[in-house]
N, C-alpha and C. Protein backbone atom coordinates (compact mmCIF):
# COMPACT_ATOMS: atom_id res chain seq x y z
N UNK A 1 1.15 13.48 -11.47
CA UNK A 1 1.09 13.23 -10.06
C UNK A 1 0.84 11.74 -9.83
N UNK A 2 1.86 11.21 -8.87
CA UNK A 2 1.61 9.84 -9.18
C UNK A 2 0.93 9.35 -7.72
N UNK A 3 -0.63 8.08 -7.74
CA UNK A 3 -1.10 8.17 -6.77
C UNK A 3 -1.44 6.74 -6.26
N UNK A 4 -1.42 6.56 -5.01
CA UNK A 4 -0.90 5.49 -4.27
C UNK A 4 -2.10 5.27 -3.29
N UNK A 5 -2.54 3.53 -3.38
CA UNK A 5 -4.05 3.60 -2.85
C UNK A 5 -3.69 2.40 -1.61
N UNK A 6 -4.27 2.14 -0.59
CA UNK A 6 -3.42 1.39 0.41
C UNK A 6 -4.92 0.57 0.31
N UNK A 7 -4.43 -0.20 0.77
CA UNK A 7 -6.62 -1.44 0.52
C UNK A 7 -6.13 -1.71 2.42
N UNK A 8 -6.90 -2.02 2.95
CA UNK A 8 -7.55 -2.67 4.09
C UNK A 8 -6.23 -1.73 5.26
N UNK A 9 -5.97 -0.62 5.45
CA UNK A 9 -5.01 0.17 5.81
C UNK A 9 -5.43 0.19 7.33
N UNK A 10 -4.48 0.61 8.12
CA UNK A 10 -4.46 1.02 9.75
C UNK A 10 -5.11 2.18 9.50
N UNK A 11 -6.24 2.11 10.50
CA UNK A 11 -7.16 3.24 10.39
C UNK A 11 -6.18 4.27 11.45
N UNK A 12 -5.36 3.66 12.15
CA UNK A 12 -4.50 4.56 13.19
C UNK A 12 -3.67 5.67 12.12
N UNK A 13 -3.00 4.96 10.78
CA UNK A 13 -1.97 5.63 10.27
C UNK A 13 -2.49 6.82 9.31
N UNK A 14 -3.81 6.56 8.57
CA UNK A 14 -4.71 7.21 8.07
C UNK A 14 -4.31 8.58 9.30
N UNK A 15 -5.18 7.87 10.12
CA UNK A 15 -5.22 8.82 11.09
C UNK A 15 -4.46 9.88 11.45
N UNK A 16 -3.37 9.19 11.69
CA UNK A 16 -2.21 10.72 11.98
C UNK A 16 -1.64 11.27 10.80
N UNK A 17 -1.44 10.57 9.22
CA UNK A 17 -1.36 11.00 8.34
C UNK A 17 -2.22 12.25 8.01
N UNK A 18 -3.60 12.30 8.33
CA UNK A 18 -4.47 13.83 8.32
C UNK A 18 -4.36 14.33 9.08
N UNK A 19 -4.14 14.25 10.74
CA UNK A 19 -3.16 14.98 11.60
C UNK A 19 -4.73 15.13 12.53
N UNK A 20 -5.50 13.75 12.11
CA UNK A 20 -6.59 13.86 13.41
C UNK A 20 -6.14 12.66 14.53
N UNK A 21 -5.31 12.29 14.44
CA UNK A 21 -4.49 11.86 15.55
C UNK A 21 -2.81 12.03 16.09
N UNK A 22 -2.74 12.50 17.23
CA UNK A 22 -1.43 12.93 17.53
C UNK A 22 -0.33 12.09 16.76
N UNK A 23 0.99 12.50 16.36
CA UNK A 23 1.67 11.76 16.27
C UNK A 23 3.49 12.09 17.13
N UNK A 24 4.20 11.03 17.45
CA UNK A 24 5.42 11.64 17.85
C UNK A 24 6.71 11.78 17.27
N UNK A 25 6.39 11.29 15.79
CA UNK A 25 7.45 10.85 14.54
C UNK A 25 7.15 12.17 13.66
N UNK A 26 7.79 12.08 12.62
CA UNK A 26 7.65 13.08 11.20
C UNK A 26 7.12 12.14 9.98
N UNK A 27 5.83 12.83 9.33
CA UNK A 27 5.63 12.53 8.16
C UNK A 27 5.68 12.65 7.70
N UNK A 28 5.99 12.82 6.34
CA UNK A 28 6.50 13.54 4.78
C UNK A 28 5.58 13.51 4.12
N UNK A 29 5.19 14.10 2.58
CA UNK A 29 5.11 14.11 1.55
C UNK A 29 5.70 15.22 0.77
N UNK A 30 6.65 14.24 -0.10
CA UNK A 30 7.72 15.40 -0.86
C UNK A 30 8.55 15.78 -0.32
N UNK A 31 8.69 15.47 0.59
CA UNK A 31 10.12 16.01 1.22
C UNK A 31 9.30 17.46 2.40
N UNK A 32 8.21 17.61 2.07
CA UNK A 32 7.49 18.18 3.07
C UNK A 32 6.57 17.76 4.64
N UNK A 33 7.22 18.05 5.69
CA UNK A 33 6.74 17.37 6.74
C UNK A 33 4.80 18.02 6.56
N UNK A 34 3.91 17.48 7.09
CA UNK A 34 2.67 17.20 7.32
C UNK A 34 2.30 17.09 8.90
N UNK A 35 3.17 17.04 9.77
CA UNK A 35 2.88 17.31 10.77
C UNK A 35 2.62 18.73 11.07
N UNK A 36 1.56 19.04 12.06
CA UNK A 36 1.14 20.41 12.63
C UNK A 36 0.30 21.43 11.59
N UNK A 37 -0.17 20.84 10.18
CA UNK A 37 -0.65 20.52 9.38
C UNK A 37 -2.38 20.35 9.35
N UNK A 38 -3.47 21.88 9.15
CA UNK A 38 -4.58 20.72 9.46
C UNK A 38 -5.21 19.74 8.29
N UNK A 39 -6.31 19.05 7.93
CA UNK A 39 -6.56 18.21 7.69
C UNK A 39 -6.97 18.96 6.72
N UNK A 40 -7.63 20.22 5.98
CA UNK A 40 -7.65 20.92 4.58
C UNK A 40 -6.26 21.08 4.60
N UNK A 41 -5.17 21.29 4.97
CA UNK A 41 -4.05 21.76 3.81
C UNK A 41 -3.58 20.61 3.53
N UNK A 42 -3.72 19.75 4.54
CA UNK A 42 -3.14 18.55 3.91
C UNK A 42 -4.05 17.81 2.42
N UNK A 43 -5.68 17.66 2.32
CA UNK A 43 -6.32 17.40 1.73
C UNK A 43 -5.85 18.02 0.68
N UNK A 44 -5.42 19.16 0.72
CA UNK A 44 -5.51 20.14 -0.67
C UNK A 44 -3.81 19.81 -1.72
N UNK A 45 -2.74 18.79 -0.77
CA UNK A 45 -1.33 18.55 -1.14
C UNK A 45 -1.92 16.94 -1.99
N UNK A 46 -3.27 16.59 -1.92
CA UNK A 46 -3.78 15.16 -2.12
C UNK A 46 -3.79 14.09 -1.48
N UNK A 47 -3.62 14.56 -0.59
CA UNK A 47 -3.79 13.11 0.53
C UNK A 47 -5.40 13.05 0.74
N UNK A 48 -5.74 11.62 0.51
CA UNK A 48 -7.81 11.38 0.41
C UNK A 48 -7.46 10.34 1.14
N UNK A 49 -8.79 10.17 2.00
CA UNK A 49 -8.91 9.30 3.01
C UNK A 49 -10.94 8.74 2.77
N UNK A 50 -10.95 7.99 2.89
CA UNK A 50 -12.49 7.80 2.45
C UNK A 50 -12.82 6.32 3.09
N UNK A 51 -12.83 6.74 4.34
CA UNK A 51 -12.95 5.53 5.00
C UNK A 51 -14.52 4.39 5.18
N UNK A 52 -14.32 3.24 4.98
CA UNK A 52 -15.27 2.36 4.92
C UNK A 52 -16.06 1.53 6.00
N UNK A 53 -15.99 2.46 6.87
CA UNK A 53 -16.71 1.88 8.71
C UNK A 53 -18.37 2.01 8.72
């Protein structure tokens, strides 16, 4: 599994990437959209968010 770390990232994109902010586009991983998506199933496909505020 190959894994991809973003340093000083848009806390906005984080954001709708876990689907705790609306979005009006499509997001992928794998060829699998992540929209409508909550924030455990997405956690559980590996998407980590561990924000530093």
């Amino acid at each position: 599994m190959a894994r991809t770390m973003v340093t000083k990232p848009s806390v906005t994109l984080l954001d709708c990437i876990l689907g705790l902010t609306k979005t009006t586009g499509d997001i992928r991983l794998e060829a699998h959209s992540l929209v409508g998506q909550g924030s455990s199933a997405i956690v559980t496909q590996g998407v980590g968010y561990a924000p530093q505020r």
